[in-house]
PDB file of N, CA and C in Angstrom:
ATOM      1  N   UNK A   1     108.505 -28.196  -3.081  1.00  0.00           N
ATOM      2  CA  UNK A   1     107.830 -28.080  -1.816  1.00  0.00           C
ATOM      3  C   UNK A   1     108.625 -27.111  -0.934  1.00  0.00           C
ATOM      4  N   UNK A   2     107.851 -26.440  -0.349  1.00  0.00           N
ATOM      5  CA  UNK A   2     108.523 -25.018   0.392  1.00  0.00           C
ATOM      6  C   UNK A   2     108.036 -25.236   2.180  1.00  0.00           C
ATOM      7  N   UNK A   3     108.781 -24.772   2.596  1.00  0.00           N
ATOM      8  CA  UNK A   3     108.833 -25.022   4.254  1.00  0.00           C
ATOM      9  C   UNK A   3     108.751 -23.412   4.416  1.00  0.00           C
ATOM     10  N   UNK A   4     107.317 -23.049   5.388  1.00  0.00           N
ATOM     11  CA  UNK A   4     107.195 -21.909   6.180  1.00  0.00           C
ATOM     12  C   UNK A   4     107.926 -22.122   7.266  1.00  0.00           C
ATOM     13  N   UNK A   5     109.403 -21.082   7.401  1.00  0.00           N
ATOM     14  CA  UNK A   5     109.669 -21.496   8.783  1.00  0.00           C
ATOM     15  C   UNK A   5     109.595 -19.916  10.172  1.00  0.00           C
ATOM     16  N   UNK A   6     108.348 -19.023   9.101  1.00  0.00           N
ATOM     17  CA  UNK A   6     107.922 -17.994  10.060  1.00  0.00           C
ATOM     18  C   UNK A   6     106.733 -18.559  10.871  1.00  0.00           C
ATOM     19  N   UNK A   7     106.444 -19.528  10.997  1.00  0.00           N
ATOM     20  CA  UNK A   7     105.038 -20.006  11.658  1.00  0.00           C
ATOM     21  C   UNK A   7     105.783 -20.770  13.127  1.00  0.00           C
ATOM     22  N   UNK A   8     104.964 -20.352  13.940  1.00  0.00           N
ATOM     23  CA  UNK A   8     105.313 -20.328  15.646  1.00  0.00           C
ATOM     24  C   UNK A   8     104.772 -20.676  16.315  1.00  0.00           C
ATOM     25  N   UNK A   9     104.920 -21.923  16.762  1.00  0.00           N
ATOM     26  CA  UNK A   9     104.145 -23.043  18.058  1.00  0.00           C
ATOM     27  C   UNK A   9     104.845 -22.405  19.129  1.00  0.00           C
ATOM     28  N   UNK A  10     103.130 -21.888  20.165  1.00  0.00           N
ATOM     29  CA  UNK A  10     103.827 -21.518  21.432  1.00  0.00           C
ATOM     30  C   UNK A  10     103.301 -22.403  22.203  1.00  0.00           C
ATOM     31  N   UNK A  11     103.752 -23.128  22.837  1.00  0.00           N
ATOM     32  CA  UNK A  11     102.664 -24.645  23.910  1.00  0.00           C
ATOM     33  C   UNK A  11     102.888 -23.235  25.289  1.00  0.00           C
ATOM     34  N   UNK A  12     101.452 -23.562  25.842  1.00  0.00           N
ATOM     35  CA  UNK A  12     100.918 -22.645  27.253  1.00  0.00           C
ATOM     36  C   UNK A  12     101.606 -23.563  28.366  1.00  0.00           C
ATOM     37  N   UNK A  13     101.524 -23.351  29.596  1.00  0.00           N
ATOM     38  CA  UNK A  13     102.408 -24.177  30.966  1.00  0.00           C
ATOM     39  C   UNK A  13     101.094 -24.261  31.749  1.00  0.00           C
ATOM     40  N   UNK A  14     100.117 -23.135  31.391  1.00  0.00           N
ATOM     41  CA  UNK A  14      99.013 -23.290  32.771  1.00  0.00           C
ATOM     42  C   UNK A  14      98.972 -24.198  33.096  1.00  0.00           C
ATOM     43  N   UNK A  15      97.897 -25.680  32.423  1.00  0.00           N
ATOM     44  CA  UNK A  15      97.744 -26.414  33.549  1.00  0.00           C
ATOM     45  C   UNK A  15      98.946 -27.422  34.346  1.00  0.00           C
ATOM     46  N   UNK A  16     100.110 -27.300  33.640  1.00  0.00           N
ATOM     47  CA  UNK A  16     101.544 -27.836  34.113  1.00  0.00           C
ATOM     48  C   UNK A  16     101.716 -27.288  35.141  1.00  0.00           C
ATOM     49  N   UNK A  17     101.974 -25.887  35.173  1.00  0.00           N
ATOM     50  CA  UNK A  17     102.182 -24.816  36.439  1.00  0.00           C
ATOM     51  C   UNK A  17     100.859 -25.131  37.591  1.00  0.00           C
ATOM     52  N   UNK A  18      99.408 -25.665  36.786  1.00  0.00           N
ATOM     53  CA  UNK A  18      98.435 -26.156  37.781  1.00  0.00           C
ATOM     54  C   UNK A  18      98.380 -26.946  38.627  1.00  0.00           C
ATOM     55  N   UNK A  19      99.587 -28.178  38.180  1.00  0.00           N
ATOM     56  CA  UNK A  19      99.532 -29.527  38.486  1.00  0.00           C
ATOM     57  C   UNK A  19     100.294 -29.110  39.643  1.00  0.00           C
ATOM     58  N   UNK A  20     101.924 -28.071  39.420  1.00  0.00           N
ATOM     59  CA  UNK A  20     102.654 -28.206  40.416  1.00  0.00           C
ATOM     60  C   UNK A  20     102.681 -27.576  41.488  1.00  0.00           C
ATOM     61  N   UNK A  21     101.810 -26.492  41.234  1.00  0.00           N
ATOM     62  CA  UNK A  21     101.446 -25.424  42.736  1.00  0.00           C
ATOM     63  C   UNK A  21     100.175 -26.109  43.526  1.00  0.00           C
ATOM     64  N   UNK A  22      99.050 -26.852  42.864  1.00  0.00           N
ATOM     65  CA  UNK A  22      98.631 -27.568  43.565  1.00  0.00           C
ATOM     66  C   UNK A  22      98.854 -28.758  44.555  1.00  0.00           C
ATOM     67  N   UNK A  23     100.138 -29.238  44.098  1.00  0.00           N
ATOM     68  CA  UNK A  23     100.747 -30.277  44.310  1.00  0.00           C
ATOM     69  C   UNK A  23     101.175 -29.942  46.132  1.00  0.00           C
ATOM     70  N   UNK A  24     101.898 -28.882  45.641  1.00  0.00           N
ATOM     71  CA  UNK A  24     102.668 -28.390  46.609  1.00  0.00           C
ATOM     72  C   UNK A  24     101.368 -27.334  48.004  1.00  0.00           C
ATOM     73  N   UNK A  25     100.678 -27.012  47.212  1.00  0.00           N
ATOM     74  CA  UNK A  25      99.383 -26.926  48.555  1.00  0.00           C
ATOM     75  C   UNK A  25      98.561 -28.348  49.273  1.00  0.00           C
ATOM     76  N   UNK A  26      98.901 -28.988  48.706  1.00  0.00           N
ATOM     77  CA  UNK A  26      98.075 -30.078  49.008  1.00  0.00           C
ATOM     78  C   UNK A  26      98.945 -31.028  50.050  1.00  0.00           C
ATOM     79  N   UNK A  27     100.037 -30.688  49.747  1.00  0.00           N
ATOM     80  CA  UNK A  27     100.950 -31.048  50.609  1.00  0.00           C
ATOM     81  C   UNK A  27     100.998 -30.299  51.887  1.00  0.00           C
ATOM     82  N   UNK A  28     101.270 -29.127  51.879  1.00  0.00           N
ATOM     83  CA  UNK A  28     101.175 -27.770  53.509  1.00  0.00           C
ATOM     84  C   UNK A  28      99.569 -28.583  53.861  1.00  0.00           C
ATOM     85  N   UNK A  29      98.785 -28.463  52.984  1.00  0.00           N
ATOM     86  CA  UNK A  29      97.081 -28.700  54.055  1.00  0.00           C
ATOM     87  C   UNK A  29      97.490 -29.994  55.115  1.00  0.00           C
ATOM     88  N   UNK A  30      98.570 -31.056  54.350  1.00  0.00           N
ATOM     89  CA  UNK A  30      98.289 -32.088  55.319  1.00  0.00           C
ATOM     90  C   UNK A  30      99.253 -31.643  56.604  1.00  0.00           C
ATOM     91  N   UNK A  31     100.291 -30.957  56.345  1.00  0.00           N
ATOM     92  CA  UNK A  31     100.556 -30.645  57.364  1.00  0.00           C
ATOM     93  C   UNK A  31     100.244 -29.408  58.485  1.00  0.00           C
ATOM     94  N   UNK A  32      99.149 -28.639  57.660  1.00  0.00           N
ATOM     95  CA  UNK A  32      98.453 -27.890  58.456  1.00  0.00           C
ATOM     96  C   UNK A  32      96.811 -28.249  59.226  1.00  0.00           C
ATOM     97  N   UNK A  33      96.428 -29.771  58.622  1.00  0.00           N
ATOM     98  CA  UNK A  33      95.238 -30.574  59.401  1.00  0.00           C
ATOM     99  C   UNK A  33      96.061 -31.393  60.160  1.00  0.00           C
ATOM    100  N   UNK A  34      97.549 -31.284  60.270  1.00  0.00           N
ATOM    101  CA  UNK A  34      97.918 -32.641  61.052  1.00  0.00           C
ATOM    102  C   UNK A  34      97.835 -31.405  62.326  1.00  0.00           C
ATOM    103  N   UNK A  35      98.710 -30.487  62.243  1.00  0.00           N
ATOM    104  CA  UNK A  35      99.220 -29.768  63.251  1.00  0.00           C
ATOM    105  C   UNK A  35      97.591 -29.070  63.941  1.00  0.00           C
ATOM    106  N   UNK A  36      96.306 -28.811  63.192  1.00  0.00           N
ATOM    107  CA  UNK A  36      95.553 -28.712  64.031  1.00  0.00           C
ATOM    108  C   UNK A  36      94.709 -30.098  64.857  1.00  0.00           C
ATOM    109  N   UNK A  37      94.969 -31.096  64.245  1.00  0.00           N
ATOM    110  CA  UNK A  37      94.419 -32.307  64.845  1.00  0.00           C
ATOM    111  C   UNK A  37      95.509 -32.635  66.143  1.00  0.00           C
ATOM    112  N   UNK A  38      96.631 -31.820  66.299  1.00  0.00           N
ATOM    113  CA  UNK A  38      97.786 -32.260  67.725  1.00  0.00           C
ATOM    114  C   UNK A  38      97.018 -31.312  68.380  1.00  0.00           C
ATOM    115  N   UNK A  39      96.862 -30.055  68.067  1.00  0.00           N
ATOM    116  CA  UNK A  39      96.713 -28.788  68.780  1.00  0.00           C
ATOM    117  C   UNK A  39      95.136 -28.429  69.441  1.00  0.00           C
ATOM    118  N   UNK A  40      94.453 -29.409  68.929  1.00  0.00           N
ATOM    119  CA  UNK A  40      93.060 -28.620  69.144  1.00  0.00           C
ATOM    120  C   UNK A  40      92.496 -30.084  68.972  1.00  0.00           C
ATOM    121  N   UNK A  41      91.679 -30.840  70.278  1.00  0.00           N
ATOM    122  CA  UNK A  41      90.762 -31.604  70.340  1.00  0.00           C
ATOM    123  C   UNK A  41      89.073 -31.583  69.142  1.00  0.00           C
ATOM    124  N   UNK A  42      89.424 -30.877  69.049  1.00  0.00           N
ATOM    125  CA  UNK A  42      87.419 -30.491  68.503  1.00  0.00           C
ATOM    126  C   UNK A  42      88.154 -31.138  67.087  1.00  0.00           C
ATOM    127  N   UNK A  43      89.371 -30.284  66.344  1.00  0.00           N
ATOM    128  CA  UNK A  43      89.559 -30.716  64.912  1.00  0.00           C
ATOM    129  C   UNK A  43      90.419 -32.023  65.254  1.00  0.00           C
ATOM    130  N   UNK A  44      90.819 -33.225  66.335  1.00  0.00           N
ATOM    131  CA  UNK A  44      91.259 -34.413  66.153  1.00  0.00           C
ATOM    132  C   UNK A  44      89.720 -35.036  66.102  1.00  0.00           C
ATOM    133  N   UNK A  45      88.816 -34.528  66.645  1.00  0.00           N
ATOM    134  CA  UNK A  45      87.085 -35.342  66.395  1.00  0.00           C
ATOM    135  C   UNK A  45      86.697 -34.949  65.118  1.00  0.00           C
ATOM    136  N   UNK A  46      86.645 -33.783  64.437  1.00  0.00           N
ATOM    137  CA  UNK A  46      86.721 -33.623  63.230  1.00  0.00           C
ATOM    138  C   UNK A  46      87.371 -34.450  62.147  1.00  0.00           C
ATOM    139  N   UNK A  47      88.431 -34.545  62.415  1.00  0.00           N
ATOM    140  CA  UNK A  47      89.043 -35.300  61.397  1.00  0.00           C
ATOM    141  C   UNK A  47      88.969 -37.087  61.668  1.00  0.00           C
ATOM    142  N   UNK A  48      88.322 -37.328  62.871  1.00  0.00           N
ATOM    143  CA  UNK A  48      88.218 -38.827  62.543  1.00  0.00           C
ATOM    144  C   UNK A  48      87.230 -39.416  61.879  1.00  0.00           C
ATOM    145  N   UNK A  49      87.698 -39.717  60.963  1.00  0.00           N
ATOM    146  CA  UNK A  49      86.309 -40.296  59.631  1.00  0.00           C
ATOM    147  C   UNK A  49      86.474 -41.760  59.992  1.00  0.00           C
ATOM    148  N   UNK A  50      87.338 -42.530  60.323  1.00  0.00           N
ATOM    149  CA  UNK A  50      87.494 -44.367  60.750  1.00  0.00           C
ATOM    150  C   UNK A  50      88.307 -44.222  61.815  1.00  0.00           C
ATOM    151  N   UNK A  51      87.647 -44.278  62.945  1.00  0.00           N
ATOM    152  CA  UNK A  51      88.016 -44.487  63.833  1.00  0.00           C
ATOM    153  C   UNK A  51      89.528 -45.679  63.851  1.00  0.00           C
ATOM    154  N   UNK A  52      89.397 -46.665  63.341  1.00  0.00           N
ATOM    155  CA  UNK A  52      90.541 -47.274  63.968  1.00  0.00           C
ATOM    156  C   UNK A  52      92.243 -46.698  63.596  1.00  0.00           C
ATOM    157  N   UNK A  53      91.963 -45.853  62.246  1.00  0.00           N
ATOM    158  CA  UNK A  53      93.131 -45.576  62.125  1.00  0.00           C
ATOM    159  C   UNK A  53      93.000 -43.715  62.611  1.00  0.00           C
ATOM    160  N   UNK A  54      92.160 -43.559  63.145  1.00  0.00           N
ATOM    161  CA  UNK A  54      91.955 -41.867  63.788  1.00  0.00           C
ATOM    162  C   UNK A  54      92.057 -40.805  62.818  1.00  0.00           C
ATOM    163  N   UNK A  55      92.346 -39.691  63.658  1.00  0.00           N
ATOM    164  CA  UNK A  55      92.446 -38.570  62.758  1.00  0.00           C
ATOM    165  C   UNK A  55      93.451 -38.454  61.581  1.00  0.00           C
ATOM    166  N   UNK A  56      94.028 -39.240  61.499  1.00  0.00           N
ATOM    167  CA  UNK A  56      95.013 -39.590  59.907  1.00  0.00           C
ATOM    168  C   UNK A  56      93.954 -39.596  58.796  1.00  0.00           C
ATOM    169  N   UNK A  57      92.856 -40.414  59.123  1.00  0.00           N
ATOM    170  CA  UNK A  57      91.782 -40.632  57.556  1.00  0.00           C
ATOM    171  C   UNK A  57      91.243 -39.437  57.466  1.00  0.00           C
ATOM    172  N   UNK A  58      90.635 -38.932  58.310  1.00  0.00           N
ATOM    173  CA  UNK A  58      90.203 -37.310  58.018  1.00  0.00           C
ATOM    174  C   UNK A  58      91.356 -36.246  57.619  1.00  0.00           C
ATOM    175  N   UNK A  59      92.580 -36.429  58.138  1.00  0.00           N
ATOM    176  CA  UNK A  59      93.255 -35.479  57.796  1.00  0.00           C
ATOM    177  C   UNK A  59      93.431 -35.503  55.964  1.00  0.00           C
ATOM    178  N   UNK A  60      94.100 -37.089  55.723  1.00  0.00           N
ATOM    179  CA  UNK A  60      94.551 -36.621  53.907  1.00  0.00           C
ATOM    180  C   UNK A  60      93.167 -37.024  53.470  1.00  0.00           C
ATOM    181  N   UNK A  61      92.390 -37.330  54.277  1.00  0.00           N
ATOM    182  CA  UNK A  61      91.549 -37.566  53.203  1.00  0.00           C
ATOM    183  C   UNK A  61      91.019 -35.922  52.545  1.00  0.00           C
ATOM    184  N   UNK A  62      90.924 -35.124  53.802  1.00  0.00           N
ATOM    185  CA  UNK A  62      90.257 -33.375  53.081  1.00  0.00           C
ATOM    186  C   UNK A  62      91.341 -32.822  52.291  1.00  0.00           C
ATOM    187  N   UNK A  63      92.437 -33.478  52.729  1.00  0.00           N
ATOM    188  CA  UNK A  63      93.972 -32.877  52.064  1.00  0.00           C
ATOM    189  C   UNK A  63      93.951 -33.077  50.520  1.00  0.00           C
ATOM    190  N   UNK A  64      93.206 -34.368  50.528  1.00  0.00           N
ATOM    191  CA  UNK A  64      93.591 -34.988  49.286  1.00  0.00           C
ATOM    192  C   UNK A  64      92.050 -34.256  48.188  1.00  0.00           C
ATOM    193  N   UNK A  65      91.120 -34.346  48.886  1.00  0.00           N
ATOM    194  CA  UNK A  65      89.862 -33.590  48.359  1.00  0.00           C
ATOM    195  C   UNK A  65      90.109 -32.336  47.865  1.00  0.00           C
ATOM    196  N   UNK A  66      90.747 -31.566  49.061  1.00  0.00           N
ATOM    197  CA  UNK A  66      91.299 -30.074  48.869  1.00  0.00           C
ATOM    198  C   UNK A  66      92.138 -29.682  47.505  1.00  0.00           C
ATOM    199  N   UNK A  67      93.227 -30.266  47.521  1.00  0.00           N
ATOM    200  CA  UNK A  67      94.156 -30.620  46.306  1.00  0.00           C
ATOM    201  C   UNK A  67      93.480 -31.010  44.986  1.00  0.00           C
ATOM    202  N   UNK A  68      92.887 -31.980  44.776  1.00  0.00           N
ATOM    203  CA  UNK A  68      92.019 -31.816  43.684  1.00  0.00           C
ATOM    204  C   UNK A  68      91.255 -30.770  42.995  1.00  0.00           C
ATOM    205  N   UNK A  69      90.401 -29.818  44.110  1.00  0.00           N
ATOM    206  CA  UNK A  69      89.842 -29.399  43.631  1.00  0.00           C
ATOM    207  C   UNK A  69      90.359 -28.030  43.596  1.00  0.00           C
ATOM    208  N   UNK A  70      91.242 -28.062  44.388  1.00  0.00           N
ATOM    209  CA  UNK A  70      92.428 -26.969  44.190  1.00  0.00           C
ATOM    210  C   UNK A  70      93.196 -26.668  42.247  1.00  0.00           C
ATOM    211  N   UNK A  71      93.653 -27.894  41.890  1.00  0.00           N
ATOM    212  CA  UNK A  71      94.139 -28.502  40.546  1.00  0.00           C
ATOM    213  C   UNK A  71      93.543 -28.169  39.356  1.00  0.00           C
ATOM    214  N   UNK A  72      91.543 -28.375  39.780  1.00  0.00           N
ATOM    215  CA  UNK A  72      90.659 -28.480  38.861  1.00  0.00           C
ATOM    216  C   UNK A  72      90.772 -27.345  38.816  1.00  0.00           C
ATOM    217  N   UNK A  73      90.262 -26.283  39.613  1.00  0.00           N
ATOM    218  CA  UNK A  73      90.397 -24.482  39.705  1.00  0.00           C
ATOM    219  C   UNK A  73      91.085 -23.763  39.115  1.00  0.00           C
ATOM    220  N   UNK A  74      92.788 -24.355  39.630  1.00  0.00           N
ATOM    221  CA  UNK A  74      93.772 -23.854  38.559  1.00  0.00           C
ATOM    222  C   UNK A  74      93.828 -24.009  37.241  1.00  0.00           C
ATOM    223  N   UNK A  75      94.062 -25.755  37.162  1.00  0.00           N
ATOM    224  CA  UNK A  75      93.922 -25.990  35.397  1.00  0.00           C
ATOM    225  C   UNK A  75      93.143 -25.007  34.624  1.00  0.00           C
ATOM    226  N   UNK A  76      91.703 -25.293  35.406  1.00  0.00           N
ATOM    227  CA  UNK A  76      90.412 -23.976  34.395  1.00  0.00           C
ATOM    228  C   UNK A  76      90.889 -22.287  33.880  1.00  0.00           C
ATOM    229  N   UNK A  77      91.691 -22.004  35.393  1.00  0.00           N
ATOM    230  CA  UNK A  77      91.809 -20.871  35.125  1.00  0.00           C
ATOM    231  C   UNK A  77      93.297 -20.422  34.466  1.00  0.00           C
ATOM    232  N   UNK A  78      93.978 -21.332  34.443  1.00  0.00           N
ATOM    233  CA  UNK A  78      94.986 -21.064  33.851  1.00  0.00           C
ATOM    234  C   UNK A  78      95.688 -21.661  32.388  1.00  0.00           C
ATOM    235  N   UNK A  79      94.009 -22.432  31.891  1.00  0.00           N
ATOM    236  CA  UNK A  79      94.096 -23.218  30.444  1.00  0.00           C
ATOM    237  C   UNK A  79      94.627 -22.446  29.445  1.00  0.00           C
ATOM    238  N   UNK A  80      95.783 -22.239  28.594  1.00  0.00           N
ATOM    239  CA  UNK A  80      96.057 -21.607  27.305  1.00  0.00           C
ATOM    240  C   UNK A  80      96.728 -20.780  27.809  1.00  0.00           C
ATOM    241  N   UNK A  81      96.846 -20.212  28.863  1.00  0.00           N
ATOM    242  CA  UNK A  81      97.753 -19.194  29.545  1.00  0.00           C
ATOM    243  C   UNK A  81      99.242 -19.955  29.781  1.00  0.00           C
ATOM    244  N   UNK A  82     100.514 -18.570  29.743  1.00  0.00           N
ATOM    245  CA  UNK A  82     101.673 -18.938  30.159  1.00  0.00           C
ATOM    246  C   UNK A  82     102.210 -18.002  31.471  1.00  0.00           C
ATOM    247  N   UNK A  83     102.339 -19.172  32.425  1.00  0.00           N
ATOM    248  CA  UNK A  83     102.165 -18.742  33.776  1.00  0.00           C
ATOM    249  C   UNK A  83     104.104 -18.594  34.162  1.00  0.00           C
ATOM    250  N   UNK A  84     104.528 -17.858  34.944  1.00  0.00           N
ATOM    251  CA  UNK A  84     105.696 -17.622  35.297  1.00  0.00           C
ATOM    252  C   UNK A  84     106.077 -18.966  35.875  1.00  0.00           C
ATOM    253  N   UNK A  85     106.813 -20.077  35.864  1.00  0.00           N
ATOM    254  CA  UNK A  85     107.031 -20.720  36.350  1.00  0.00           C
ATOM    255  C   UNK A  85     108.099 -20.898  37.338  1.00  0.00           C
ATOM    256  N   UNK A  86     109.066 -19.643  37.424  1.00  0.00           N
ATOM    257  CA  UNK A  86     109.927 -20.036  38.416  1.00  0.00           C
ATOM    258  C   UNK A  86     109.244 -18.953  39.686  1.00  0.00           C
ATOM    259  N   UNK A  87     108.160 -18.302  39.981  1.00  0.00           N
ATOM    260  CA  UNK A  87     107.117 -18.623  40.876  1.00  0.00           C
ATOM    261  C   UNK A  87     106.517 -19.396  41.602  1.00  0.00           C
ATOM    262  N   UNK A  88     105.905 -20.371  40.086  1.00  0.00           N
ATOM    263  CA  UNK A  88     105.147 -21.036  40.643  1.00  0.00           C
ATOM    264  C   UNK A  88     106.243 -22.355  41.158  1.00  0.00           C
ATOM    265  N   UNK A  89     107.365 -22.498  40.519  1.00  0.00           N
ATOM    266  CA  UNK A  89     108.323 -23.699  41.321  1.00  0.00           C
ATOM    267  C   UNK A  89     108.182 -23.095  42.771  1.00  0.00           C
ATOM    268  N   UNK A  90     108.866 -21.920  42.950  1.00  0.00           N
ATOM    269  CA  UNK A  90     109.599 -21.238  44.568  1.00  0.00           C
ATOM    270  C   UNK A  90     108.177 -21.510  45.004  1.00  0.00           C
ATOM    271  N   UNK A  91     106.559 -21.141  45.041  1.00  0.00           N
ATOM    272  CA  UNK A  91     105.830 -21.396  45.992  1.00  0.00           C
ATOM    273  C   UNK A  91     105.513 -22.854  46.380  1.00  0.00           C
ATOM    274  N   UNK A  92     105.780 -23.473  45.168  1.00  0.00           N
ATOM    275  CA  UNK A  92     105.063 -24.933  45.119  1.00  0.00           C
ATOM    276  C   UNK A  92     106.154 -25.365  46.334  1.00  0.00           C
ATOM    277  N   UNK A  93     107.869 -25.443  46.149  1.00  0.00           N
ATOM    278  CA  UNK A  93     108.489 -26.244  46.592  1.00  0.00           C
ATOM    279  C   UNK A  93     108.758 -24.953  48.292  1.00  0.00           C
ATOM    280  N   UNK A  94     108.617 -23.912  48.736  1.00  0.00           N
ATOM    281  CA  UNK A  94     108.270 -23.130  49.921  1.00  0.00           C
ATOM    282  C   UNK A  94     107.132 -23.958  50.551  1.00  0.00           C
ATOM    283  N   UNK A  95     105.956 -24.370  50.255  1.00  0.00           N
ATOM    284  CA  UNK A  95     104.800 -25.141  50.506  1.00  0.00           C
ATOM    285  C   UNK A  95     105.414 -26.068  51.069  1.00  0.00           C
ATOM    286  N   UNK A  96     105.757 -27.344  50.078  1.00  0.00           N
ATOM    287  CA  UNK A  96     106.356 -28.223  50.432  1.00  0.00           C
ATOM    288  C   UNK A  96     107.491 -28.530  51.927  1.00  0.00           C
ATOM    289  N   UNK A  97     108.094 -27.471  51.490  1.00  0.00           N
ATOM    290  CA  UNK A  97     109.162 -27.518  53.068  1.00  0.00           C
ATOM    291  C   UNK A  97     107.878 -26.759  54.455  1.00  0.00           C
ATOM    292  N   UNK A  98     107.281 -26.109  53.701  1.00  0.00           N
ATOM    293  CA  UNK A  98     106.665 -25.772  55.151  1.00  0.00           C
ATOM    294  C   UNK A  98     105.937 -27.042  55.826  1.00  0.00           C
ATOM    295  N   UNK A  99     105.199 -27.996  54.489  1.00  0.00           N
ATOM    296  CA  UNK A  99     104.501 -28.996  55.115  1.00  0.00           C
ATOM    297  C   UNK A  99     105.125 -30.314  55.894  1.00  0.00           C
ATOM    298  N   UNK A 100     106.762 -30.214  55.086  1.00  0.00           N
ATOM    299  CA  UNK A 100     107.804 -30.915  56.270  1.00  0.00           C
ATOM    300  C   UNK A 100     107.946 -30.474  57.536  1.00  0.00           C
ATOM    301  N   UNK A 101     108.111 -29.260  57.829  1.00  0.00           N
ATOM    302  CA  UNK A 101     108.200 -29.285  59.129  1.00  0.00           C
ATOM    303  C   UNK A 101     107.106 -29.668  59.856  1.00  0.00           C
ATOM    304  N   UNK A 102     105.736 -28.969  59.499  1.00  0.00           N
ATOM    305  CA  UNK A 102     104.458 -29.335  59.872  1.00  0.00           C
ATOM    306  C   UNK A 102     104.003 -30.587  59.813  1.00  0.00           C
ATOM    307  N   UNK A 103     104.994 -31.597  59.859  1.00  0.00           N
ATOM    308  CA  UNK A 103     104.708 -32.981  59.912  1.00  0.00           C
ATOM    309  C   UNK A 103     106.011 -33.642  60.951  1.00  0.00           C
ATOM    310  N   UNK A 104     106.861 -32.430  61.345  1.00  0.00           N
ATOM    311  CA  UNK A 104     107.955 -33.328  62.441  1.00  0.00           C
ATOM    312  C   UNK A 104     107.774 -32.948  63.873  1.00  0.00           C
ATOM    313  N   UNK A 105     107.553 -33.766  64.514  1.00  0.00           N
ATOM    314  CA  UNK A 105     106.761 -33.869  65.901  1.00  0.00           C
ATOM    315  C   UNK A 105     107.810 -32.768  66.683  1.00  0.00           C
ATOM    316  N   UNK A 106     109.111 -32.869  66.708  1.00  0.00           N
ATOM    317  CA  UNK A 106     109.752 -31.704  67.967  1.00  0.00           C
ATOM    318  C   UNK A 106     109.713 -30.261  67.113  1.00  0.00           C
ATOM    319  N   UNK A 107     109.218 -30.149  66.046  1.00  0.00           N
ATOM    320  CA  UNK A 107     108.716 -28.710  65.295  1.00  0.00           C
ATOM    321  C   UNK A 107     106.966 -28.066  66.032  1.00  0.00           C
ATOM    322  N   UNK A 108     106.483 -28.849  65.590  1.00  0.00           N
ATOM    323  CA  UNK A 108     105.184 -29.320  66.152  1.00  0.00           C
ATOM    324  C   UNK A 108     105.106 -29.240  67.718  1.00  0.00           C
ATOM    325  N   UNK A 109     105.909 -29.550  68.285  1.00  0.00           N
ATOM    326  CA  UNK A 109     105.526 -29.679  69.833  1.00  0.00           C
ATOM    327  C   UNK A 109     106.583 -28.195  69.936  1.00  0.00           C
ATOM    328  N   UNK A 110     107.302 -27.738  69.383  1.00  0.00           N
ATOM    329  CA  UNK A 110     108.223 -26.396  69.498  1.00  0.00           C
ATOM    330  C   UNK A 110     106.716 -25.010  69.627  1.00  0.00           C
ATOM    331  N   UNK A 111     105.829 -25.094  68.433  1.00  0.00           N
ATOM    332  CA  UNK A 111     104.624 -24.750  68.038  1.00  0.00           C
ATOM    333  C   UNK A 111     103.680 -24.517  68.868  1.00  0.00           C
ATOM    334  N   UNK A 112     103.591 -25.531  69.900  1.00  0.00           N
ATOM    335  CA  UNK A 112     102.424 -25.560  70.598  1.00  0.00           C
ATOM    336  C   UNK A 112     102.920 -25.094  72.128  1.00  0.00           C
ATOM    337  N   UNK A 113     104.495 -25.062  72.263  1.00  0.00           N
ATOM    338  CA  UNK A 113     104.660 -24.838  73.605  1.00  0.00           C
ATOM    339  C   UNK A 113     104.855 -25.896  74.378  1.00  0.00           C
ATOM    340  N   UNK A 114     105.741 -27.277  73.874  1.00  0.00           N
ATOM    341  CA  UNK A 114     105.198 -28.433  74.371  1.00  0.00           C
ATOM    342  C   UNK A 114     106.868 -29.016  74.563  1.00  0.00           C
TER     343      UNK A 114
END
């Protein structure tokens, strides 16, 4: 019995690289629906889907909608493909810190002039 050992498994990253740049947008949206729900009355009425807990349910809830279908988009388009991943880390985790600040109130009130 003979072993081919010229034969070459390449595994693709797309939808891996899909999972984690989405990840990391889905994260900035909530802190870019939080910071327009401080800043702008019309999008804190916008985003209240249950009133008792306010514009919080509208905010992750589109955040969280957004992100999904953000995920689904990528995965599709990036199925079987091998995507640069230390890109897609630096934007995913750039996202991420932006959506920290965009979630700390004396950043936020720095923002608005407040």
């Amino acid at each position: 019995m003979t072993m081919n050992t010229h034969d070459t498994f390449e595994l693709t990253n797309g939808p891996g690289a899909a999972a984690i740049l989405s990840a990391g947008l889905g994260c900035f949206l909530v802190g870019l629906f939080f910071l327009a729900e401080d800043a702008v009355p019309a999008a804190k009425t916008f985003f209240t889907f249950y009133q008792p807990s306010g514009a919080l349910s509208g905010t992750t809830t589109m955040a969280v909608a957004l992100w999904l279908i953000v995920w689904f988009a990528l995965a599709r388009a990036w199925r079987g493909k091998t995507v640069s991943m230390p890109w897609v880390n630096a934007a995913a985790f750039l996202l991420l810190a932006l959506s920290f600040l965009l979630t700390f109130p004396p950043f936020i009130d720095f923002l608005q002039g407040k």
